[in-house]
Protein backbone atom coordinates (compact mmCIF):
# COMPACT_ATOMS: atom_id res chain seq x y z
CA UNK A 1 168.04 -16.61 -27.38
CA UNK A 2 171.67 -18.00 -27.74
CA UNK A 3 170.48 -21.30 -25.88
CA UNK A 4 167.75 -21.90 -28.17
CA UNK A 5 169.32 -24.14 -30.28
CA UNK A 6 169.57 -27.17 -28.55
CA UNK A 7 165.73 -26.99 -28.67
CA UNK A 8 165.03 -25.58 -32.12
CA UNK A 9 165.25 -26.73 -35.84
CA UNK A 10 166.54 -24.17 -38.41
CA UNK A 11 164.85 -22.96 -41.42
CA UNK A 12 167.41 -20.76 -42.80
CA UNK A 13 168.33 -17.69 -43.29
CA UNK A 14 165.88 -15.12 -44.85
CA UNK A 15 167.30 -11.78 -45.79
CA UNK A 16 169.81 -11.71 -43.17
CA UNK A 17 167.96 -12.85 -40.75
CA UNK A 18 167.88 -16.49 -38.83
CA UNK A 19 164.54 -18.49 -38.52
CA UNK A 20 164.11 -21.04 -35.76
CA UNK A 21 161.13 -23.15 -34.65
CA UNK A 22 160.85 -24.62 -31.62
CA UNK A 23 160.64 -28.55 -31.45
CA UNK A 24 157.78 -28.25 -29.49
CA UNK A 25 155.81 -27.34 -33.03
CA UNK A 26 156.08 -30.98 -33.57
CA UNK A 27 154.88 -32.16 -29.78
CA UNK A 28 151.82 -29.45 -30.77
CA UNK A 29 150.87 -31.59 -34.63
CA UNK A 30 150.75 -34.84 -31.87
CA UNK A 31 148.36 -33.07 -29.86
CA UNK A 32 146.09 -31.92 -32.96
CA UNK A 33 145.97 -35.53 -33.90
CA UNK A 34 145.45 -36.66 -30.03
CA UNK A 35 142.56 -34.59 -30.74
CA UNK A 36 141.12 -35.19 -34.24
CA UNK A 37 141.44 -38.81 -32.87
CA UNK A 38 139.25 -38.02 -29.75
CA UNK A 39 136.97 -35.94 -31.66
CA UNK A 40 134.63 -38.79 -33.40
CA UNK A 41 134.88 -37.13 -36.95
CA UNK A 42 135.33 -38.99 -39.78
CA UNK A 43 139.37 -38.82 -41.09
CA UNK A 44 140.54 -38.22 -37.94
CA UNK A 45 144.18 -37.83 -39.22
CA UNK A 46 143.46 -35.35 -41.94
CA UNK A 47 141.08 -33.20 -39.64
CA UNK A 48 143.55 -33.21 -36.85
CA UNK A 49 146.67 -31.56 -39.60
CA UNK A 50 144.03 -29.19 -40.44
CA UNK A 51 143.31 -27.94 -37.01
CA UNK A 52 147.44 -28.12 -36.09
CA UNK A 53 147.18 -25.82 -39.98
CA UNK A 54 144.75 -23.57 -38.49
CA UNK A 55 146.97 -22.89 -35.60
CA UNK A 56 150.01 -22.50 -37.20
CA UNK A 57 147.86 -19.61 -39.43
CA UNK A 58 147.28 -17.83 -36.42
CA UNK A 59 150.67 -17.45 -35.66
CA UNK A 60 152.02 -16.68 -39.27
CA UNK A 61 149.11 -13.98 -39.44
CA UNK A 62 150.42 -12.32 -35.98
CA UNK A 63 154.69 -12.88 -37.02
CA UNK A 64 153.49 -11.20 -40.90
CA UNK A 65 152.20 -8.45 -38.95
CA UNK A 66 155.39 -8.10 -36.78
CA UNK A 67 158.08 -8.09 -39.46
CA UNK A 68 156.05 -5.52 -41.20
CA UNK A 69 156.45 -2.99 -38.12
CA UNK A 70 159.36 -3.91 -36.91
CA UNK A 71 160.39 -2.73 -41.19
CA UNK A 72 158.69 0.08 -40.43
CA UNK A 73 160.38 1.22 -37.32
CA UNK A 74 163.73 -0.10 -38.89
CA UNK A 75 164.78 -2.42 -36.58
CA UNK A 76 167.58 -4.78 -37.39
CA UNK A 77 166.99 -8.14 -36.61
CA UNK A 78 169.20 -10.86 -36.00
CA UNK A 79 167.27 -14.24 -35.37
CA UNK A 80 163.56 -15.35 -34.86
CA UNK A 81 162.67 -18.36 -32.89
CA UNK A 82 159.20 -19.41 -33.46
CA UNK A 83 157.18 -20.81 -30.59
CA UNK A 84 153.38 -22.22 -30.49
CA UNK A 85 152.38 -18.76 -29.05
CA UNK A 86 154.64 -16.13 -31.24
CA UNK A 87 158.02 -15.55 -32.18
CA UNK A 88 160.66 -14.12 -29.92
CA UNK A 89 162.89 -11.61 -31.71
CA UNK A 90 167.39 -11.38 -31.25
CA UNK A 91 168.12 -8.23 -32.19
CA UNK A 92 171.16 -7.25 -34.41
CA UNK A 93 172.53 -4.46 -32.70
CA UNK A 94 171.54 -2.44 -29.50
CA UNK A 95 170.02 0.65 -31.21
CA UNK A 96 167.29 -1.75 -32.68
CA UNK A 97 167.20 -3.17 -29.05
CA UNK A 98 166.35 -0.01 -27.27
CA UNK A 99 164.00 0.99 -30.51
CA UNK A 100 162.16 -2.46 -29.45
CA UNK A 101 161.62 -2.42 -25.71
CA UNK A 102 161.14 1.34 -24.75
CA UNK A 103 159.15 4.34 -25.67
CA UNK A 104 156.19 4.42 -28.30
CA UNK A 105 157.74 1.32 -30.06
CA UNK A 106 157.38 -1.49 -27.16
CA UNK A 107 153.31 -0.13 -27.54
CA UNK A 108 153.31 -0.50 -30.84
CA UNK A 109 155.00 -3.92 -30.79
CA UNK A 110 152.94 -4.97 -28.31
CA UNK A 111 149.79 -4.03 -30.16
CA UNK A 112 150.45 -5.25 -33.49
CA UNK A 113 150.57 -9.29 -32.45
CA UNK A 114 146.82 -8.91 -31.14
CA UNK A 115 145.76 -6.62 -32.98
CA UNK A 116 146.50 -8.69 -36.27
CA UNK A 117 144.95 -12.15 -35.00
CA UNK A 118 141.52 -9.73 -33.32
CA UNK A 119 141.33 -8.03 -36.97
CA UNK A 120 141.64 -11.42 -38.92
CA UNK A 121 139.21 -13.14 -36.62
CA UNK A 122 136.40 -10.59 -37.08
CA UNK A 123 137.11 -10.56 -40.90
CA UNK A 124 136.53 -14.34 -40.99
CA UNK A 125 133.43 -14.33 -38.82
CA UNK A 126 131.96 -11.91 -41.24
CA UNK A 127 132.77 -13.86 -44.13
CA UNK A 128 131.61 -17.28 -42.93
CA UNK A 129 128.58 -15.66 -41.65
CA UNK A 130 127.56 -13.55 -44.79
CA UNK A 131 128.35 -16.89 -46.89
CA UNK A 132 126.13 -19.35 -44.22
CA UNK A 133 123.50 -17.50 -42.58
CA UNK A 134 123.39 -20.85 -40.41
CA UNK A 135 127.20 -20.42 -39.43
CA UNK A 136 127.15 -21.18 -35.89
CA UNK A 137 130.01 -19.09 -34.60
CA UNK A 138 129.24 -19.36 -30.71
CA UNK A 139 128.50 -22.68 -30.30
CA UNK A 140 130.86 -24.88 -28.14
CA UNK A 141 133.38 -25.95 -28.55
CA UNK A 142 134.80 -23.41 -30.06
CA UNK A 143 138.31 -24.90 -30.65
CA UNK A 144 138.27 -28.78 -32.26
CA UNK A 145 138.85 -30.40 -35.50
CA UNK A 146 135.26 -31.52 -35.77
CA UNK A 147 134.36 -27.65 -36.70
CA UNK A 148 136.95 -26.57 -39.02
CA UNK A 149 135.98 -23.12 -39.92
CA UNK A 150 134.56 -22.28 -36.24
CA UNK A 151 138.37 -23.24 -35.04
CA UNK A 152 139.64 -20.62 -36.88
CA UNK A 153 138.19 -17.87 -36.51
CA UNK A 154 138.14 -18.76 -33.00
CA UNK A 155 142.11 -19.78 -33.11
CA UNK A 156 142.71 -16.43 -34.56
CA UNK A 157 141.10 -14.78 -31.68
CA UNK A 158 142.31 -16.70 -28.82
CA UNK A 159 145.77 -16.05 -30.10
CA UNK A 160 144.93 -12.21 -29.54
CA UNK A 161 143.88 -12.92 -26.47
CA UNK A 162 146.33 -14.60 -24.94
CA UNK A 163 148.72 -12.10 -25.86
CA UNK A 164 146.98 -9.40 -23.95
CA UNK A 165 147.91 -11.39 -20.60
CA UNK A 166 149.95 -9.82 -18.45
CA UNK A 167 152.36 -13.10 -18.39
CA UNK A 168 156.20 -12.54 -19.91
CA UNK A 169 157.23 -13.55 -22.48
CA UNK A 170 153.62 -12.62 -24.22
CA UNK A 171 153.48 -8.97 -25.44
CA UNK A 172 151.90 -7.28 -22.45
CA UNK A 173 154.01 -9.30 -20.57
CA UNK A 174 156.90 -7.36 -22.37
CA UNK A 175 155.31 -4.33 -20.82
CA UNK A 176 155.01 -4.88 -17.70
CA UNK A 177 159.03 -5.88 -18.02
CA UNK A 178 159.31 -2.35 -19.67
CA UNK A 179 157.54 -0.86 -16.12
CA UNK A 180 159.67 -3.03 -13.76
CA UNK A 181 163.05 -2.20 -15.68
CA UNK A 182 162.35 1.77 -14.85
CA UNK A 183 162.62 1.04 -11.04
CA UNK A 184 164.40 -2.14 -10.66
CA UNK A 185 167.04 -2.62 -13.35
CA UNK A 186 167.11 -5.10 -16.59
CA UNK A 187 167.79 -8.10 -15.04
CA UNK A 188 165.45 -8.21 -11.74
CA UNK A 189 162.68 -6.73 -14.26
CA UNK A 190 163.32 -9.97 -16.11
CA UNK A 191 163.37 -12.40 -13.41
CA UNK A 192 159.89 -11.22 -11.53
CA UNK A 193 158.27 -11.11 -15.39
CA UNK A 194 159.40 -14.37 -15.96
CA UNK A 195 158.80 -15.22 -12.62
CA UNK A 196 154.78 -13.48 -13.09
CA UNK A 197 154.86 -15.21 -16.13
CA UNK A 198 155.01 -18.63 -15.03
CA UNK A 199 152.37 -18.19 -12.16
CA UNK A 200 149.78 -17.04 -14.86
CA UNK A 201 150.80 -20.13 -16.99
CA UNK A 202 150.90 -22.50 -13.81
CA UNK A 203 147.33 -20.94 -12.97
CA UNK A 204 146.18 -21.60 -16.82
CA UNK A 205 146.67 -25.04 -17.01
CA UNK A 206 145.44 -26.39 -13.12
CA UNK A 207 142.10 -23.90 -14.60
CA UNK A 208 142.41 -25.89 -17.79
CA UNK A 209 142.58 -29.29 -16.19
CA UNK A 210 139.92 -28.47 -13.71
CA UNK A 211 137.62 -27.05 -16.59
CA UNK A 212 138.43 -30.11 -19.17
CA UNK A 213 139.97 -27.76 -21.30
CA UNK A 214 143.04 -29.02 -23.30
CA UNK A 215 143.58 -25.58 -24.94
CA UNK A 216 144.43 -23.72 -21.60
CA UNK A 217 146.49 -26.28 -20.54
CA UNK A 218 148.21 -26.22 -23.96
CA UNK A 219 148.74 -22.45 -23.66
CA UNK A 220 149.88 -22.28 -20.16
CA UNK A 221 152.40 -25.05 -21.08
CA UNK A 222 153.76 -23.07 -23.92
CA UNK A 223 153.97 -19.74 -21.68
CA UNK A 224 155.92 -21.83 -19.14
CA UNK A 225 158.23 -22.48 -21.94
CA UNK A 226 158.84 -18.93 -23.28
CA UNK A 227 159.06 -17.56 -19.84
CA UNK A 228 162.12 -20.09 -19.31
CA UNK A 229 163.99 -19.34 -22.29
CA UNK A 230 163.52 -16.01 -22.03
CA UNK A 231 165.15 -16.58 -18.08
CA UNK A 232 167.59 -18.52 -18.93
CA UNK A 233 168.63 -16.08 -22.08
CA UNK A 234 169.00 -13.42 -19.46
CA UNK A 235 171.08 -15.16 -17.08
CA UNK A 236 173.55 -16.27 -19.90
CA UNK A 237 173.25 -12.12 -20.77
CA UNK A 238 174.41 -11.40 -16.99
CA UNK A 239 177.05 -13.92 -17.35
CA UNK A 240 178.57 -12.60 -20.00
CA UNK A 241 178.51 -8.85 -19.63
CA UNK A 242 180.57 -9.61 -16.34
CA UNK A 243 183.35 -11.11 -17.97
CA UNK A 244 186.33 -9.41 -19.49
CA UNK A 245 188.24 -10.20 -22.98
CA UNK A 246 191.39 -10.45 -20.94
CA UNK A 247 189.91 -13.17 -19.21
CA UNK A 248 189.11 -15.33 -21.84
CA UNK A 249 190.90 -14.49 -24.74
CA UNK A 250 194.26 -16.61 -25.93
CA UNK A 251 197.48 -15.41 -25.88
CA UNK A 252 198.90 -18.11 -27.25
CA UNK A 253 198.44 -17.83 -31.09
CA UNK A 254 200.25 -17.68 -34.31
CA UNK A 255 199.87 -14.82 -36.89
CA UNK A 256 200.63 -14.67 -40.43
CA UNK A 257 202.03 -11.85 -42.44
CA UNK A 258 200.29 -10.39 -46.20
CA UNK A 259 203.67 -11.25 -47.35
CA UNK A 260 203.78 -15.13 -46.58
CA UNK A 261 202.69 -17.03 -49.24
CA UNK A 262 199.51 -20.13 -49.17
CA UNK A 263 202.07 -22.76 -49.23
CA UNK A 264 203.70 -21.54 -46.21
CA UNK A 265 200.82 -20.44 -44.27
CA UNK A 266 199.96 -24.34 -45.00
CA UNK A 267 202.58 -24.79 -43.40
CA UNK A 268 202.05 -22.87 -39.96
CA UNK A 269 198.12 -24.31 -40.47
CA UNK A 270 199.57 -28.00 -40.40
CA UNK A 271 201.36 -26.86 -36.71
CA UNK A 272 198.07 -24.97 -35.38
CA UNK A 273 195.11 -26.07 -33.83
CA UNK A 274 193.15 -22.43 -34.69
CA UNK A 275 190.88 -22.06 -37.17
CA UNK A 276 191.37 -18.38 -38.10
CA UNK A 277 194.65 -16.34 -38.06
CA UNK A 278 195.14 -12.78 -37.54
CA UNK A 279 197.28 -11.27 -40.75
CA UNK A 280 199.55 -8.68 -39.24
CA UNK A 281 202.15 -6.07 -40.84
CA UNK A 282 204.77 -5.12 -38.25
CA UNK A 283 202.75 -4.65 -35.06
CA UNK A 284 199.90 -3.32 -37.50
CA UNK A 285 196.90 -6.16 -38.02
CA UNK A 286 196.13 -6.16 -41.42
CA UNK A 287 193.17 -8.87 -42.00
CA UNK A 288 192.13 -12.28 -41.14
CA UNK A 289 192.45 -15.70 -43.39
CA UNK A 290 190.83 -18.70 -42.27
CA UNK A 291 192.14 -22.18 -42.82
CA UNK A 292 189.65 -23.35 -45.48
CA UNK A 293 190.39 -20.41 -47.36
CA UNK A 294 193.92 -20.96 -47.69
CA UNK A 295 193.26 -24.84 -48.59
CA UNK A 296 190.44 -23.26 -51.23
CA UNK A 297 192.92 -20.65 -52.70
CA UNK A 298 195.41 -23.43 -52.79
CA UNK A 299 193.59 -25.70 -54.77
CA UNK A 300 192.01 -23.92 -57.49
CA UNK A 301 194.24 -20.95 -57.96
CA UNK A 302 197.84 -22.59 -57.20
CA UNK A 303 200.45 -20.79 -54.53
CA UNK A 304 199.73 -16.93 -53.93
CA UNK A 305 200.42 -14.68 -51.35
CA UNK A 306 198.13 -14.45 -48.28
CA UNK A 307 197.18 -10.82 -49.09
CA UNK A 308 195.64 -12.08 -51.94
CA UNK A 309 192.99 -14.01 -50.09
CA UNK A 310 192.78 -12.46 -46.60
CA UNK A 311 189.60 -10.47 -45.50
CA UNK A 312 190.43 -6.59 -44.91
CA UNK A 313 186.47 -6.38 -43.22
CA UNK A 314 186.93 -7.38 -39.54
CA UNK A 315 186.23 -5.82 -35.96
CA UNK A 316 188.41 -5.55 -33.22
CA UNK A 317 187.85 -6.08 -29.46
CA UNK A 318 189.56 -4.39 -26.38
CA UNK A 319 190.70 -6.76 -23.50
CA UNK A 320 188.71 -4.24 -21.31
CA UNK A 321 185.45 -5.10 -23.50
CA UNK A 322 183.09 -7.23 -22.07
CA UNK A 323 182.56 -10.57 -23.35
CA UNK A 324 178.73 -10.01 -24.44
CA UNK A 325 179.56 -6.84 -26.44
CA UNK A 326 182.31 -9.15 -28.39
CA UNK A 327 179.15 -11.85 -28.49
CA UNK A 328 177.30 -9.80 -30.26
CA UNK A 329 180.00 -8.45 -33.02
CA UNK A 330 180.47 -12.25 -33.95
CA UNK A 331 176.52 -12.97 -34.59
CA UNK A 332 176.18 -9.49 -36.17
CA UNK A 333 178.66 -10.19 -38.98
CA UNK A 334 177.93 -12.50 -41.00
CA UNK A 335 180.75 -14.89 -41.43
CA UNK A 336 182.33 -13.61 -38.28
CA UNK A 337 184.27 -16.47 -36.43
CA UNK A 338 187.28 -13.96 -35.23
CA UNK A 339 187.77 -10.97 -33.43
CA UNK A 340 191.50 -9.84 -33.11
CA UNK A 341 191.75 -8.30 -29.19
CA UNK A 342 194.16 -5.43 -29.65
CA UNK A 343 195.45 -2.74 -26.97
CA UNK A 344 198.07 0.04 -28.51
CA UNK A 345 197.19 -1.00 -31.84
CA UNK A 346 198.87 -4.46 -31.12
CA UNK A 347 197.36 -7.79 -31.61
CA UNK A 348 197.62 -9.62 -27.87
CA UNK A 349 194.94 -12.14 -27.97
CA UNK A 350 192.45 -13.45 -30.12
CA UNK A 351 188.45 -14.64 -29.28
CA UNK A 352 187.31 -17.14 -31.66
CA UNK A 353 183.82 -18.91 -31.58
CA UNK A 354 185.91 -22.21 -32.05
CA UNK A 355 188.03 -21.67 -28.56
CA UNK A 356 184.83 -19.46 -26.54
CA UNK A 357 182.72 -22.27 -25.12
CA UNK A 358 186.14 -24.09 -23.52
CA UNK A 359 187.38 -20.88 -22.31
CA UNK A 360 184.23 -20.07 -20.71
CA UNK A 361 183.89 -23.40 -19.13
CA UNK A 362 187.29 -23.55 -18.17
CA UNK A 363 186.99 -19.79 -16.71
CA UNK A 364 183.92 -20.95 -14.50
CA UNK A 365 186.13 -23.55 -13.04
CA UNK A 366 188.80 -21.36 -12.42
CA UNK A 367 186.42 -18.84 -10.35
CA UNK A 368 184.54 -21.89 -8.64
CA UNK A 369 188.60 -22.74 -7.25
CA UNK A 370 188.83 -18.91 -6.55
CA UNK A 371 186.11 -19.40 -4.19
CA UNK A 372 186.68 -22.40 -2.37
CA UNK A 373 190.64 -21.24 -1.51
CA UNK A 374 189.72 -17.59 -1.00
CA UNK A 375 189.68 -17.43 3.16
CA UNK A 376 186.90 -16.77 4.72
């Protein structure tokens, strides 16, 4: 989920935890009005938010349900991206991880999504039938803004549904991952779910187009699209649990010392191009000041001393650590933007979230060159 940006809108953070939807929520209210338009009805426009409403119910109801057990099983999460189909969980830590994707836990993951949407569509039919006695539940079509109430129990219940398919990233899909991972390892599990994944959606939407149905086509569209973030989310995973600190970290950095005070560590600031500074005592690190928090201390509390303002909370990194574990330290603390690389209790290099894309780009480059002179 750390590409997911580029195609998602933020909504905050909601205790502790990061809430993304997908743009593709807003190609999904065009379609609704596509087809309130189509429909005949009278207020197209109104009809068609209602039915893109109804939808977005569905998956609130199944995400509600999710939270509540992954509370329940104390998982830690990190971020939530919200597609048309479901939300995809980051986890915080890998405890929470493991918690998530094996033993009784996947299951009961797995169940809850479906489970929530089949429960709420059979409470719904009961109620709009024991209100209308003339509530015609199975009459076609069963999805469209022209029948309102029909769409959602009928939303509610496809949602369940299409969650039971055996297509990754859906829940069972997320099973059948579990299975593979046993006998062929993370990654290849990934890349044959993904891979199963986007046949079934490929095979939904040619069935939808040959059977006129937009909703099939809509859903194997939107299982395309989880299948290749979730693919492309592992690849940037096997990227980066190859790579070493030592390979990306600088080593050319400045420190400060507790002792210096805000005027002069303006100073050093002016001549830097890093955001963040390692505070250091002897050989001994100490904390970590940023640059806006020596300007802040500077202009509402005067000159100080930089052990007056520097942060004593912050992790350290190995240079034999691998560059996802460090990854995952940054988005796990909140405010995290440095991690001091130490070996013998001595600061040599420093990994910033300012300086890691370059490095990273610059590191691919340097391997590509590896390659092309290494003789053959």
């Amino acid at each position: 989920m750390e590409c997911m940006r580029g195609w998602s809108l933020p909504l905050g953070r909601w205790w502790g935890v990061e809430l993304r939807v997908h743009t593709f929520f807003l190609l999904l209210a065009v379609v609704c009005l596509g087809l309130g338009a189509s429909d005949g009805t009278p207020h197209p426009i109104a009809r068609g938010l209602a039915l893109y409403l109804v939808l977005c119910a569905a998956v609130v109801v199944r995400e509600i349900a999710r939270l509540l057990v992954a509370a329940w099983l104390g998982l830690r999460l990190r971020a939530i991206l919200l597609l048309p189909i479901g939300g995809m969980f980051a986890y915080a830590n890998p405890e929470s991880q493991e918690i998530a994707t094996q033993g009784a836990g996947q299951y009961l993951l797995a169940s809850t999504g479906p489970v929530a949407n089949g429960a709420t569509a059979l409470a719904l039919a009961a109620l709009f039938l024991g209100a209308a006695g003339n509530f015609n539940l199975l009459g076609q079509p069963w999805i469209s803004s022209a029948y309102l109430l029909r769409s959602t129990v009928w939303m509610q219940a496809g949602l369940a549904a299409l969650h039971l398919l055996p297509a990754y990233p859906l829940d069972w899909g997320r099973i059948v991952r579990s299975n593979f991972t046993r006998s062929h390892g993370a990654g290849a599990a990934t890349r044959a779910a993904t891979g199963l994944g986007q046949l079934i959606a490929l095979a939904a939407m040619v069935g939808g187009w040959l059977l006129h149905s937009p909703w099939l086509v809509i859903a194997g569209f939107f299982i395309m699209i989880g299948a290749q973030i979730e693919d492309q989310g592992v690849f940037f995973q096997s990227v980066v649990d190859t790579v070493c600190m030592r390979e990306v970290m600088l080593t050319d950095f400045s420190t400060l010392s507790p002792s210096d005070t805000l005027a002069d560590a303006l100073s050093r600031c002016v001549h830097s191009l890093q955001e963040d500074f390692p505070v250091v005592r002897g050989p001994q690190l100490v904390g970590i000041v940023s640059r806006q928090r020596i300007l802040d201390a500077l202009r509402n509390e005067g000159n100080g001393y930089v052990q007056s303002v520097m942060s004593r909370a912050f992790q350290v990194a190995r240079p034999e650590d691998t560059l996802g574990a460090t990854i995952r330290r940054i988005t796990a603390g909140r405010g995290l933007s440095l991690i001091p690389v130490t070996e013998s209790g001595r600061v040599v290099g420093i990994v910033s979230v300012q300086n890691l894309m370059s490095s990273m780009t610059l590191l691919a480059e340097q391997r590509r060159y590896e390659r092309e002179e290494a003789p053959e």
